[in-house]
C-alpha atoms as a PDB file:
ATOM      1  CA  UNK A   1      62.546 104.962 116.160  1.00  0.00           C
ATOM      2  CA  UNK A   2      61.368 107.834 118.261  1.00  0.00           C
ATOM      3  CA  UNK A   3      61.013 107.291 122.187  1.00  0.00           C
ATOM      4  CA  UNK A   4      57.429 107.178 122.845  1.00  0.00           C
ATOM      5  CA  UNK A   5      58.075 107.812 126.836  1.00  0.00           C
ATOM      6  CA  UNK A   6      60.774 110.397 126.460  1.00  0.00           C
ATOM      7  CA  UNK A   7      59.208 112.472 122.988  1.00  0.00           C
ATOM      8  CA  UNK A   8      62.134 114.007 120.839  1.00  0.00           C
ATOM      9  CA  UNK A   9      64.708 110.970 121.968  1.00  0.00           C
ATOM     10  CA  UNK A  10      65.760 108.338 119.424  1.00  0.00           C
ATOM     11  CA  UNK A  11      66.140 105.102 120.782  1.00  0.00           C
ATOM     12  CA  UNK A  12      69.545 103.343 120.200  1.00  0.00           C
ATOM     13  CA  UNK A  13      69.802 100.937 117.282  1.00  0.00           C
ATOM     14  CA  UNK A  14      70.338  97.759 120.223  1.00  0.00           C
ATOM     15  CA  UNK A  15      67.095  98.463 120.727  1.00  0.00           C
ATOM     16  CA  UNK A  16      65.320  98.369 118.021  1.00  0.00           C
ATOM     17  CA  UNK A  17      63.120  95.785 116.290  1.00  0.00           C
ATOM     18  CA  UNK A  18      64.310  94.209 112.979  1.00  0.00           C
ATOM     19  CA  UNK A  19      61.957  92.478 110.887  1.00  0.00           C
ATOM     20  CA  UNK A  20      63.425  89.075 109.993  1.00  0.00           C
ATOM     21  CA  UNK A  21      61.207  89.669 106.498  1.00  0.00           C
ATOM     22  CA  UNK A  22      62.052  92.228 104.128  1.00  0.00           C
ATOM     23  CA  UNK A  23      58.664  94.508 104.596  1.00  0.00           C
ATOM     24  CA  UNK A  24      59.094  97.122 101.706  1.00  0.00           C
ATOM     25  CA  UNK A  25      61.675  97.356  98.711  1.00  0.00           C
ATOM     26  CA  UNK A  26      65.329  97.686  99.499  1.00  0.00           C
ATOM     27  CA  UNK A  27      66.628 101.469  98.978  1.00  0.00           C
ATOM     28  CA  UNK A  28      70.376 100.584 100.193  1.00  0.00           C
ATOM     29  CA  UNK A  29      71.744  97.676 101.807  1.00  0.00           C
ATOM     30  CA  UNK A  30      71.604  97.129 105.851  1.00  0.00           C
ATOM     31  CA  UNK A  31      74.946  96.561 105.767  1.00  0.00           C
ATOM     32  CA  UNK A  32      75.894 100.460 104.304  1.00  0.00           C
ATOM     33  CA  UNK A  33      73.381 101.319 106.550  1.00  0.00           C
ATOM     34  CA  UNK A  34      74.836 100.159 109.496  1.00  0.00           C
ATOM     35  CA  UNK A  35      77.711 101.729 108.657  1.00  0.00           C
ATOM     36  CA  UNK A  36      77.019 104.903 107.995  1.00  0.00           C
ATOM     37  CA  UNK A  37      75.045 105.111 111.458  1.00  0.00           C
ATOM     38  CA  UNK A  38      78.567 104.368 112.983  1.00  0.00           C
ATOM     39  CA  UNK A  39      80.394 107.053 110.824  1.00  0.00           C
ATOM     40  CA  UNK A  40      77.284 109.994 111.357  1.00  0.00           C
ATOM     41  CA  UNK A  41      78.616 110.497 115.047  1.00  0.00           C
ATOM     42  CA  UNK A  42      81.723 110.297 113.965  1.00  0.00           C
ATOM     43  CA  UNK A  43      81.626 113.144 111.536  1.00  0.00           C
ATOM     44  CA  UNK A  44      78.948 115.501 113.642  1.00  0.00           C
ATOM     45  CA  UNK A  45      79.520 119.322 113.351  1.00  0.00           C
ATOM     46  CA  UNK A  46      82.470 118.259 111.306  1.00  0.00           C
ATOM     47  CA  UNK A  47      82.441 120.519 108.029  1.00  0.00           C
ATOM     48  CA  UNK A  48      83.188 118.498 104.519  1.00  0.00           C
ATOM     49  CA  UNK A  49      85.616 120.035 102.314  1.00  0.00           C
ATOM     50  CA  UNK A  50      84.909 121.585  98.998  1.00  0.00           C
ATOM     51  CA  UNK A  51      88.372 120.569  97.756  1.00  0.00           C
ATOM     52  CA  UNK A  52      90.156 118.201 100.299  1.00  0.00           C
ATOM     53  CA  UNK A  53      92.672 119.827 101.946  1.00  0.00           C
ATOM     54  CA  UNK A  54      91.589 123.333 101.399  1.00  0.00           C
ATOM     55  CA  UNK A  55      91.442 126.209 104.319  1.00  0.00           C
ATOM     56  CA  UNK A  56      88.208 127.077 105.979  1.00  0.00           C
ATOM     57  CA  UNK A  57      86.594 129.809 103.877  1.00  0.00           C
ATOM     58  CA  UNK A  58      85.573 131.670 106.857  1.00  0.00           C
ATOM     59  CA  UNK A  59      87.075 135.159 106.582  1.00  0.00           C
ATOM     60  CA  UNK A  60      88.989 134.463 110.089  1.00  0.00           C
ATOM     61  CA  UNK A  61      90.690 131.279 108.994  1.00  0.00           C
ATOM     62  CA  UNK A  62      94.736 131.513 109.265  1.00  0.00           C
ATOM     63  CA  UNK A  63      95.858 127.731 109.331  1.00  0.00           C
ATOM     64  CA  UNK A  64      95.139 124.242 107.745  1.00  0.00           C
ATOM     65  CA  UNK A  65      95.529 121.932 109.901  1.00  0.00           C
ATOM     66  CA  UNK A  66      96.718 118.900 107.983  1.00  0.00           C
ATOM     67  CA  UNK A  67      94.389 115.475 109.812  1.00  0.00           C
ATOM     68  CA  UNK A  68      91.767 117.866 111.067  1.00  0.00           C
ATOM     69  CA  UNK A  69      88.815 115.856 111.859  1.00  0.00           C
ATOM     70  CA  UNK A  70      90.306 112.488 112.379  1.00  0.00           C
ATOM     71  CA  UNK A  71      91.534 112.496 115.575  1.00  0.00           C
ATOM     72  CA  UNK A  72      89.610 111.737 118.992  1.00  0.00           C
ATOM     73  CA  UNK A  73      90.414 112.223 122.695  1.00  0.00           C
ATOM     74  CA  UNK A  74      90.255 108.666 124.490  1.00  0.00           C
ATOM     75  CA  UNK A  75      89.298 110.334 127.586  1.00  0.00           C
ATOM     76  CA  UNK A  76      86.141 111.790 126.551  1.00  0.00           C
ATOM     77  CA  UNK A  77      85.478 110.670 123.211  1.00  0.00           C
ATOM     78  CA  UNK A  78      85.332 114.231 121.679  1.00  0.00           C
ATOM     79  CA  UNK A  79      87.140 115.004 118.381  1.00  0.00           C
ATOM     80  CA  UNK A  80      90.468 116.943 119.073  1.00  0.00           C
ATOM     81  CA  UNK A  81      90.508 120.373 117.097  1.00  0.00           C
ATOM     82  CA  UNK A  82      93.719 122.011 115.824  1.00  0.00           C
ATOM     83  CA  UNK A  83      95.867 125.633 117.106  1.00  0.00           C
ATOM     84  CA  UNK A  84      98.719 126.912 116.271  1.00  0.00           C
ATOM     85  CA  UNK A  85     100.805 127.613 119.663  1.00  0.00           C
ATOM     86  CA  UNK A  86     104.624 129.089 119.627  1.00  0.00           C
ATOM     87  CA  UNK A  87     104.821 128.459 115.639  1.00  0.00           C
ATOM     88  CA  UNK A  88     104.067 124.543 116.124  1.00  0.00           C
ATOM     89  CA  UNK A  89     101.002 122.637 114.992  1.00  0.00           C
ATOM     90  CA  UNK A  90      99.004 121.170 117.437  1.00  0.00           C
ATOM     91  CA  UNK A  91      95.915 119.261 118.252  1.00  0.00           C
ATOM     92  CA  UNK A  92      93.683 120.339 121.629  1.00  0.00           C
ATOM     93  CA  UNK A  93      91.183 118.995 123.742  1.00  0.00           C
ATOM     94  CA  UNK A  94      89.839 121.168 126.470  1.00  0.00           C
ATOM     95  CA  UNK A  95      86.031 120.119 127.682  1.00  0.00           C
ATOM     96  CA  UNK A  96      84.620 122.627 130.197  1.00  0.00           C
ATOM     97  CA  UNK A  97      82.487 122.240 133.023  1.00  0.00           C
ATOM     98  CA  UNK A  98      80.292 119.068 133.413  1.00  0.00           C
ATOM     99  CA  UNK A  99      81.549 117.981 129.578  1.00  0.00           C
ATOM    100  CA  UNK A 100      84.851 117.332 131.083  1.00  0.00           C
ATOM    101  CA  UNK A 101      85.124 113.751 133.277  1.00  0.00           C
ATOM    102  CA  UNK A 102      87.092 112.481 136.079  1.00  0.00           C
ATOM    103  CA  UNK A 103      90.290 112.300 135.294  1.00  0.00           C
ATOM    104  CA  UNK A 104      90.522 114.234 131.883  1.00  0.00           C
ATOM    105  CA  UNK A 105      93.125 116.923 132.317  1.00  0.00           C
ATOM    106  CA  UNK A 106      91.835 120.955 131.959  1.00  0.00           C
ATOM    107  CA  UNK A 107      93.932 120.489 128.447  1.00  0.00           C
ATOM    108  CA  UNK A 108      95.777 118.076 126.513  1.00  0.00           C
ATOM    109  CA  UNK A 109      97.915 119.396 123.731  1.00  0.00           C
ATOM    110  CA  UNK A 110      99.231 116.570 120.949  1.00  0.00           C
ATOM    111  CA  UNK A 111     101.853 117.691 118.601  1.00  0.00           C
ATOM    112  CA  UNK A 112     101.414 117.214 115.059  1.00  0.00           C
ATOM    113  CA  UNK A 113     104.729 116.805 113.998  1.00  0.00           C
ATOM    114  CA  UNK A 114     104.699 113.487 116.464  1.00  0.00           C
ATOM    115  CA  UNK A 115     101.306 112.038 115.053  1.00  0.00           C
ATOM    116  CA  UNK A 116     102.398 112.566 111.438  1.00  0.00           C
ATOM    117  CA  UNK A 117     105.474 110.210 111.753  1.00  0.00           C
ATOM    118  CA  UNK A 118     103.346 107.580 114.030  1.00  0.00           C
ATOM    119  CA  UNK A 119     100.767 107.884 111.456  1.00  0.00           C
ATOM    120  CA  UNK A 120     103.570 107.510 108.446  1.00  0.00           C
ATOM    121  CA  UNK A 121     104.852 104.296 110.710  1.00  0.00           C
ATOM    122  CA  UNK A 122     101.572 102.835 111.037  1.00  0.00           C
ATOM    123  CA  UNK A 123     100.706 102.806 107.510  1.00  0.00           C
ATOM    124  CA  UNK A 124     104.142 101.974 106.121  1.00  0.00           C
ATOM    125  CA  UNK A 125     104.224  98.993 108.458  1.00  0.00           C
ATOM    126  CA  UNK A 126     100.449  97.512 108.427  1.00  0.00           C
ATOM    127  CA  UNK A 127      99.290  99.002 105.815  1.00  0.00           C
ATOM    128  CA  UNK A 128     101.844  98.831 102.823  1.00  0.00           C
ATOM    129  CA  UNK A 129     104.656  97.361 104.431  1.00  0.00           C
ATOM    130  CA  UNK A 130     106.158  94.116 103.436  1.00  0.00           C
ATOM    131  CA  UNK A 131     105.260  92.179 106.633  1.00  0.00           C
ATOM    132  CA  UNK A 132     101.686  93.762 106.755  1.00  0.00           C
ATOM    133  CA  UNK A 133      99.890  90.307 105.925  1.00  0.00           C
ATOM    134  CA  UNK A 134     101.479  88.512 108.382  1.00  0.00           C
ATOM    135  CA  UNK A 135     100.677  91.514 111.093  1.00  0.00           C
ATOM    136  CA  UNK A 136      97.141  91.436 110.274  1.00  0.00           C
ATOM    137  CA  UNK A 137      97.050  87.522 110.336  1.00  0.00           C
ATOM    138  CA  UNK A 138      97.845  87.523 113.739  1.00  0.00           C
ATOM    139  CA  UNK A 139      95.523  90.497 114.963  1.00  0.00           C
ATOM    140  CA  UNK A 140      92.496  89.047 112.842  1.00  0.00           C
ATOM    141  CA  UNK A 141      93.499  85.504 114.799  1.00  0.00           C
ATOM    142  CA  UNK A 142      93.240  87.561 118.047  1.00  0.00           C
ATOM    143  CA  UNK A 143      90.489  89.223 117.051  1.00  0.00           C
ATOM    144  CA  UNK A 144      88.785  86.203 116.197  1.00  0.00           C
ATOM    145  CA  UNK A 145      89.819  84.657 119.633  1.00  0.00           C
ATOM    146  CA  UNK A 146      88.179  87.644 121.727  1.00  0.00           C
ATOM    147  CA  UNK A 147      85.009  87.459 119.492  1.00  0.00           C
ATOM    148  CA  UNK A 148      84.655  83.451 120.031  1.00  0.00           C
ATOM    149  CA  UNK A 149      85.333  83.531 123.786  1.00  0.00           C
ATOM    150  CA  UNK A 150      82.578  86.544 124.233  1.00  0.00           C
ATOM    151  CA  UNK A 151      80.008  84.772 122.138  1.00  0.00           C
ATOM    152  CA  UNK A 152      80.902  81.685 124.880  1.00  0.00           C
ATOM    153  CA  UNK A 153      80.281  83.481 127.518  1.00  0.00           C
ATOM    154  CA  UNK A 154      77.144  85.029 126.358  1.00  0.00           C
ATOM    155  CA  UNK A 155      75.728  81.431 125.716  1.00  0.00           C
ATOM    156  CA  UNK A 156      77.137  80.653 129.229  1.00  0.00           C
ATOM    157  CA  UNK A 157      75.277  83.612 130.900  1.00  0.00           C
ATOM    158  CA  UNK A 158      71.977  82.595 129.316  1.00  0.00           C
ATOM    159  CA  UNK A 159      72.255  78.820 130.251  1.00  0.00           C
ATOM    160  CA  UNK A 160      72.723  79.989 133.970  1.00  0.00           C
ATOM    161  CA  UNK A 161      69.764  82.500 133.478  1.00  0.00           C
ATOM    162  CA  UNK A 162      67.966  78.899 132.445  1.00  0.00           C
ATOM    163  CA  UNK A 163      69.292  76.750 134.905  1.00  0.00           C
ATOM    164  CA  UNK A 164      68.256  79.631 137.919  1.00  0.00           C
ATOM    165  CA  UNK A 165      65.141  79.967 136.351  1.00  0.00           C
ATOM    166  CA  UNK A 166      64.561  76.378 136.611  1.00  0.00           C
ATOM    167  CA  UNK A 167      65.589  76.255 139.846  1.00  0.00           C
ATOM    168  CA  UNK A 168      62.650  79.015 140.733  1.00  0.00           C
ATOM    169  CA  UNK A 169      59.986  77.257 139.109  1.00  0.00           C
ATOM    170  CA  UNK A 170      61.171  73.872 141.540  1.00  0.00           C
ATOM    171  CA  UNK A 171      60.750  76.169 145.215  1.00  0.00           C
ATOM    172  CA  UNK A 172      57.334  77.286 143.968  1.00  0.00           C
ATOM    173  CA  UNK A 173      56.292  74.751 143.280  1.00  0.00           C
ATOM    174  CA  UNK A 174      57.381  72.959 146.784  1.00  0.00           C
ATOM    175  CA  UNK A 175      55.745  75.789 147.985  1.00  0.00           C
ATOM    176  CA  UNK A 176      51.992  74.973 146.758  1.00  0.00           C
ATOM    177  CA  UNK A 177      52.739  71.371 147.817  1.00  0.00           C
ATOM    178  CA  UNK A 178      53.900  72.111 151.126  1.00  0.00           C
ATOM    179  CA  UNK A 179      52.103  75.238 152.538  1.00  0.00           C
ATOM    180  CA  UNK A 180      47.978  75.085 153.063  1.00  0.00           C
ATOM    181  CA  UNK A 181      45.990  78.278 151.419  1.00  0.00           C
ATOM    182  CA  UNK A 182      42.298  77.776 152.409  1.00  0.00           C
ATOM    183  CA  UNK A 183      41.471  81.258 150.857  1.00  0.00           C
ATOM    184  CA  UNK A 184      43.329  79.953 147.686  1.00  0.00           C
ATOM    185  CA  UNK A 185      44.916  84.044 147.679  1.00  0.00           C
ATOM    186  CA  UNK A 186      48.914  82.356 148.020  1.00  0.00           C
ATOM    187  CA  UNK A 187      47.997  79.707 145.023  1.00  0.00           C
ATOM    188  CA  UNK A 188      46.724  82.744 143.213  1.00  0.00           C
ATOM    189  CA  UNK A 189      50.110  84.609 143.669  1.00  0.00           C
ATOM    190  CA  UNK A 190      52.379  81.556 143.164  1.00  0.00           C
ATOM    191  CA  UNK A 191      50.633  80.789 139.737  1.00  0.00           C
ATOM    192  CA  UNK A 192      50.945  84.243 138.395  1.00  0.00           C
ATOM    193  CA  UNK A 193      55.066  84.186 139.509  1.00  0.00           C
ATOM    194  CA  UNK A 194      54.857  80.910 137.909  1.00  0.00           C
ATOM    195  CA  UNK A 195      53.515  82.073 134.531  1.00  0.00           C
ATOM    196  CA  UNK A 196      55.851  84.711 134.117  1.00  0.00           C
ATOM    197  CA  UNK A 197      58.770  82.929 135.206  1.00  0.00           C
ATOM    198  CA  UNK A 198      57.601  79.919 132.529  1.00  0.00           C
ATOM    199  CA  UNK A 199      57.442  82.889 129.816  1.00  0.00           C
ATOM    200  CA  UNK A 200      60.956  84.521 130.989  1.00  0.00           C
ATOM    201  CA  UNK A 201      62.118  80.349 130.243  1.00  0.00           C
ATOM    202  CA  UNK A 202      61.053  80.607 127.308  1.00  0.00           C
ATOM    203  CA  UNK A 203      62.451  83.847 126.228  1.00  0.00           C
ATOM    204  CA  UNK A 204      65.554  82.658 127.470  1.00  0.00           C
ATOM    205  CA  UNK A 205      65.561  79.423 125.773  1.00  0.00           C
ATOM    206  CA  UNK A 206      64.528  81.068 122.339  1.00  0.00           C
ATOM    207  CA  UNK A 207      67.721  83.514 123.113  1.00  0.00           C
ATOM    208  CA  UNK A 208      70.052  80.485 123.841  1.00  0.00           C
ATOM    209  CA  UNK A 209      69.052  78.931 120.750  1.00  0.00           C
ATOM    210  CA  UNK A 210      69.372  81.800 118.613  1.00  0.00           C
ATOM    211  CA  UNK A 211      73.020  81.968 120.008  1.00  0.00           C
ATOM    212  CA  UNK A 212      73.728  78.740 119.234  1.00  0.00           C
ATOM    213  CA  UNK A 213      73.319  79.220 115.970  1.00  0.00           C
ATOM    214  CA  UNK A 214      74.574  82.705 115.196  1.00  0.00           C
ATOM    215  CA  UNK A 215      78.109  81.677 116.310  1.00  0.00           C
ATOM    216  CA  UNK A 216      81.054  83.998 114.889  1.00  0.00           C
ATOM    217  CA  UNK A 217      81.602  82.786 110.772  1.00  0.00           C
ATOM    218  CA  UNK A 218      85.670  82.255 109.778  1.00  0.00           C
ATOM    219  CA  UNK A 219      87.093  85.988 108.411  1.00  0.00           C
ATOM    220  CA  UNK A 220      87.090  83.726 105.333  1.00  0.00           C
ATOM    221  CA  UNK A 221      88.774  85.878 102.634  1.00  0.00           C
ATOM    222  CA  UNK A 222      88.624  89.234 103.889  1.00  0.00           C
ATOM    223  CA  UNK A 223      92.566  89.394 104.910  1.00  0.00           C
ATOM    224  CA  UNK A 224      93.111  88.769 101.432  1.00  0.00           C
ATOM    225  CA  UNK A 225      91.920  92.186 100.950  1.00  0.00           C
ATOM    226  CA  UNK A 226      95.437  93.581 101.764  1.00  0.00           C
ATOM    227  CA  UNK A 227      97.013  91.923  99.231  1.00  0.00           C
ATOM    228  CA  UNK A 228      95.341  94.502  96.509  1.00  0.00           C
ATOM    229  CA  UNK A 229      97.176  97.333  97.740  1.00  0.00           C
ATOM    230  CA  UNK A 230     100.617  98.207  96.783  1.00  0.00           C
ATOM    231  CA  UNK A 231     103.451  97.816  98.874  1.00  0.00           C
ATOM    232  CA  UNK A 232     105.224 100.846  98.723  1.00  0.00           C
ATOM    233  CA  UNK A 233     106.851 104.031 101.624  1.00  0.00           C
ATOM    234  CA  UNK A 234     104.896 106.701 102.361  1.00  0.00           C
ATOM    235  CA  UNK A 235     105.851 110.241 103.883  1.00  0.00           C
ATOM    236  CA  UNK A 236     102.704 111.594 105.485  1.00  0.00           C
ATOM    237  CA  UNK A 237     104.620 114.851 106.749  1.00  0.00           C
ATOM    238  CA  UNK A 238     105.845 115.426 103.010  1.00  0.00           C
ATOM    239  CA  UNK A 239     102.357 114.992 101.240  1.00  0.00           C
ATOM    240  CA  UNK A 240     100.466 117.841 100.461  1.00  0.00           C
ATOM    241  CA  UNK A 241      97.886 118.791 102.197  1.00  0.00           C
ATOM    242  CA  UNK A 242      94.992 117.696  99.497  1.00  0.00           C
ATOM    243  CA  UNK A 243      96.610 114.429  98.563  1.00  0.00           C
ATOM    244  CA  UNK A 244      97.010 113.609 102.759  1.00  0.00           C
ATOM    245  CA  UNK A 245      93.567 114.026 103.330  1.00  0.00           C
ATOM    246  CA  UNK A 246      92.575 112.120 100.129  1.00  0.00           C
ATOM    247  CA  UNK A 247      94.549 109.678 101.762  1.00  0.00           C
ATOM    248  CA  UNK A 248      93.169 109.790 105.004  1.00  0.00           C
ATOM    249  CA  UNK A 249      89.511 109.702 103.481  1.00  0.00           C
ATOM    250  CA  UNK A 250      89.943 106.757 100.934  1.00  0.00           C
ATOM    251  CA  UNK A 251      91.038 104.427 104.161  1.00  0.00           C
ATOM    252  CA  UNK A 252      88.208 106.187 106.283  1.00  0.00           C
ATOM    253  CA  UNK A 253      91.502 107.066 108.998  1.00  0.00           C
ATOM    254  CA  UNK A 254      90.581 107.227 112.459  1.00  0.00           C
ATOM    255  CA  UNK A 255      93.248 108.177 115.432  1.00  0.00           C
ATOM    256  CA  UNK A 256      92.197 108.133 119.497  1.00  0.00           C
ATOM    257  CA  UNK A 257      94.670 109.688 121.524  1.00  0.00           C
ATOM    258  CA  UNK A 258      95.622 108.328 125.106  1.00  0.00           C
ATOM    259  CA  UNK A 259      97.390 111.149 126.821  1.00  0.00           C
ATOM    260  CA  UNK A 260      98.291 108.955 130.136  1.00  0.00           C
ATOM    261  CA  UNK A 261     100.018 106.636 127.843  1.00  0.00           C
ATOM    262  CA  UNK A 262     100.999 108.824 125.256  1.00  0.00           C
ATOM    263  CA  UNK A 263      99.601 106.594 122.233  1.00  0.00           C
ATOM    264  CA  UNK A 264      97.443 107.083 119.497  1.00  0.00           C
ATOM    265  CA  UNK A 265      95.281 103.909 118.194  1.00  0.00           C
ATOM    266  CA  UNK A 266      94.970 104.262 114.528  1.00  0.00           C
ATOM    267  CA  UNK A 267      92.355 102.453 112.275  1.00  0.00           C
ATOM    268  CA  UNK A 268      91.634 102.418 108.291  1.00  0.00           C
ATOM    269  CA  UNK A 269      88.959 100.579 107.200  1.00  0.00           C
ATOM    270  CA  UNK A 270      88.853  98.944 103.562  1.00  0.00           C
ATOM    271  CA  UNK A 271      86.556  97.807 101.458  1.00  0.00           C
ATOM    272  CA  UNK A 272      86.095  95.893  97.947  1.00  0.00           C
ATOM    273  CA  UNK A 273      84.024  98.755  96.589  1.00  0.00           C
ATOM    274  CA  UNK A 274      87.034 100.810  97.721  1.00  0.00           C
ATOM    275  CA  UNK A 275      89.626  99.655  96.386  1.00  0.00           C
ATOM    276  CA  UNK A 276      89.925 101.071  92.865  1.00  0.00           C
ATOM    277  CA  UNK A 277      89.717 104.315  94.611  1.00  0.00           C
ATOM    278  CA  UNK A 278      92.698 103.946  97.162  1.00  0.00           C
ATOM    279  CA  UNK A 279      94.602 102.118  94.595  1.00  0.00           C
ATOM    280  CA  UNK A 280      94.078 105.128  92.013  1.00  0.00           C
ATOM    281  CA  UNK A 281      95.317 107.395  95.014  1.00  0.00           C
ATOM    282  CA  UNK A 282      98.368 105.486  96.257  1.00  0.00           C
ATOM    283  CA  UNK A 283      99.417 105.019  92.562  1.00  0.00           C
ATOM    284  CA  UNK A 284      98.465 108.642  91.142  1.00  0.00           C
ATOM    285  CA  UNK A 285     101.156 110.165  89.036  1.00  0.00           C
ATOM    286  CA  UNK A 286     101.059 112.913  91.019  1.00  0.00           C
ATOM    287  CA  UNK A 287     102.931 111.329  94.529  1.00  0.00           C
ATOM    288  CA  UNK A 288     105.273 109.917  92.095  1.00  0.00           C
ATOM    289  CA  UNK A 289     106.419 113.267  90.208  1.00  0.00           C
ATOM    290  CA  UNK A 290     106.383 114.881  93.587  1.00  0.00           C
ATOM    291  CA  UNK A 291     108.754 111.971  94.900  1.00  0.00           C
ATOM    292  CA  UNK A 292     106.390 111.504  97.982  1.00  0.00           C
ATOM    293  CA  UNK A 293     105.950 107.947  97.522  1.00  0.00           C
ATOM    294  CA  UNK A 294     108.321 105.587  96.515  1.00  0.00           C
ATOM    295  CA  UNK A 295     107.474 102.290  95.465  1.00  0.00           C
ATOM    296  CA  UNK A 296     109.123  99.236  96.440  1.00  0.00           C
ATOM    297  CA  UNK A 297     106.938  96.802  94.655  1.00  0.00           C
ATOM    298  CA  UNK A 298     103.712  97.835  93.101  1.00  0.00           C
ATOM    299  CA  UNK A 299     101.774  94.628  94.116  1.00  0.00           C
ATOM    300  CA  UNK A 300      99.084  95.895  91.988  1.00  0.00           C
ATOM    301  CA  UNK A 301      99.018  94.853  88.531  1.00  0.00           C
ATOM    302  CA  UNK A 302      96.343  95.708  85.795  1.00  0.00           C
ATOM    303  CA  UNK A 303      94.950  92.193  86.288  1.00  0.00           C
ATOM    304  CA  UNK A 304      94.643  92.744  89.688  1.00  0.00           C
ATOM    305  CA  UNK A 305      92.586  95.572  89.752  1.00  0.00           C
ATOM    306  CA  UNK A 306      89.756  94.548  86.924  1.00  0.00           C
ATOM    307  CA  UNK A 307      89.622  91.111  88.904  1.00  0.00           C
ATOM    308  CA  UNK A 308      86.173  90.444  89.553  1.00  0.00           C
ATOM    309  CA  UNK A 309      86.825  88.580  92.763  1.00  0.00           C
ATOM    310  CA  UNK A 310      87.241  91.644  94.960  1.00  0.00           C
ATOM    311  CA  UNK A 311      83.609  92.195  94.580  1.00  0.00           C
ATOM    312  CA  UNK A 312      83.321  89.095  97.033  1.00  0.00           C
ATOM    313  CA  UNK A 313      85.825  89.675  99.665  1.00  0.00           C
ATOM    314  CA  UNK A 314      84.253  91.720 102.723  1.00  0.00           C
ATOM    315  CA  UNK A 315      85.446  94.601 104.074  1.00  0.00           C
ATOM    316  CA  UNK A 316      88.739  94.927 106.520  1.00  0.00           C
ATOM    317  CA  UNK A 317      90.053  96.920 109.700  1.00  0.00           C
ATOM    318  CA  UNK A 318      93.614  97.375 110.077  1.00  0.00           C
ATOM    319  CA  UNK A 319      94.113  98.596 113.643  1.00  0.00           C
ATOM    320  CA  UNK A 320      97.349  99.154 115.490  1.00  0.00           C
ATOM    321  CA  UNK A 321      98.480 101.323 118.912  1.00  0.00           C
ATOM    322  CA  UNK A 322     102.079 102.947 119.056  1.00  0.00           C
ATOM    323  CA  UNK A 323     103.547 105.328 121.215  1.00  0.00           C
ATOM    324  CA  UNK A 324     104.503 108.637 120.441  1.00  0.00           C
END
């Protein structure tokens, strides 16, 4: 994948070349793949924890700061790190120098106490909350919308790039028919342009037809992923620290903070092969005896969680923006 041109640069997976063949025997599945080359960046120069939840073992280490690691600056897209200032918990972002762009302010400061109770609202509404299916029905509809009216006009761009390409090969044409060339150097000219204008139609044509037929599939039954998780009230603030980031892991929790707006865009991701691992979290005995959680309606029975169906259903984003 290396840059041949520009040595010691990786070239970005849009461009690179996939074989439409399997060449060599599978070691994981492209779709893991793919996914952990979208959580790598994610998670550079971020340190793992030996036991979630646990304090830095660096001799200088004074704090834990309870969603270390999850939470992003919109404005440049660098993860926010925690400091404790006047006895309260927050989260900072201060780029320096060229790292910082246009309109990023020298510091932006993000309480903790205000992200734990968005946080605690997001996941208690669209996440275990009674009306969560019918939330993410209508964002997955959306969703859907958006995704159909950009593959549209992607087929629409490329049947203009045909039509003006067409349109090209016509005035050259006119050209040979119209203009004399005793030296035959134009016609020599014109038929190159020609040629590579035939093969850019054909490129083109290949592309249009390869759009046409990878139009966006139906969600099918991956909302009905929700539905395996309980439906119960959850105090983030109240957790400790090791079951929170447990939490936080199991649903792979991401937060981007705006500061002009003041919101914070929160995401979990789920996933059939998952689920017996969030469900063992939300339900452990150990939220209940330290009355953390309290369940409204378990909505996960034993049945439930051996069914072999899960296996099937792909995986979901639940994705939601609220003020602070």
């Amino acid at each position: 994948m290396k840059d041949p041109i520009h040595p010691g640069r990786c070239n970005p997976p849009s461009e690179w070349v996939w074989s439409t063949q399997p060449t060599h025997p599978t070691i994981i599945e492209l779709a893991t793949f793919k996914a952990a080359l979208d959580v790598a960046p994610k998670r550079a120069r971020s340190r793992s924890d030996a036991i979630p939840g646990s304090a830095n073992r660096h001799r200088q280490t004074k704090n834990v700061y309870r969603l270390r690691s999850y939470i992003v600056c919109e404005l440049c897209g660098k993860r926010m790190s925690g400091k404790v200032r006047h006895a309260n918990v927050y989260y900072n972002c201060q780029p320096r120098g060229a790292c910082r762009p246009e309109g990023h302010p020298p510091t932006v400061w993000l309480r903790e106490r205000e992200l734990l109770a968005a946080a605690t609202d997001f996941f208690n509404t669209h996440v275990f909350g009674p009306d969560r299916q019918d939330l993410l029905a209508a964002s997955v509809a959306a969703a859907d919308l958006d995704q159909t009216r950009a593959h549209e006009e992607k087929i629409a761009a490329v049947e203009r790039s045909i039509d003006d390409l067409g349109l090209r090969q016509e005035r050259l044409l006119r050209t040979l028919e119209e203009r004399d060339d005793p030296t035959g150097a134009v016609f020599d000219l014109l038929q190159q342009r020609l040629t590579s204008l035939s093969t850019e139609h054909r490129t083109k044509r290949a592309e249009l037809a390869q759009l046409q037929k990878s139009a966006p599939p139906p969600p099918a039954n991956a909302v009905d992923l929700i539905r395996y998780l309980p439906e119960t009230t959850l105090d983030l603030a109240a957790l400790p620290h090791h079951l929170l980031r447990q939490l936080c892991d199991a649903f792979a929790l991401s937060v981007t903070y705006n500061k002009h707006a003041h919101q914070a865009h929160f995401a979990v991701d789920i996933a059939a092969r998952t689920l017996p691992h969030i469900q063992q979290i939300v339900g452990s005995s150990s939220l209940g005896d330290a009355e953390m959680l309290s369940t409204a309606s378990s909505g996960v029975s034993p049945s439930t969680r051996a069914d072999a169906r899960i296996s099937t259903l792909e995986s979901l984003r639940i994705a939601a923006t609220l003020s602070l």
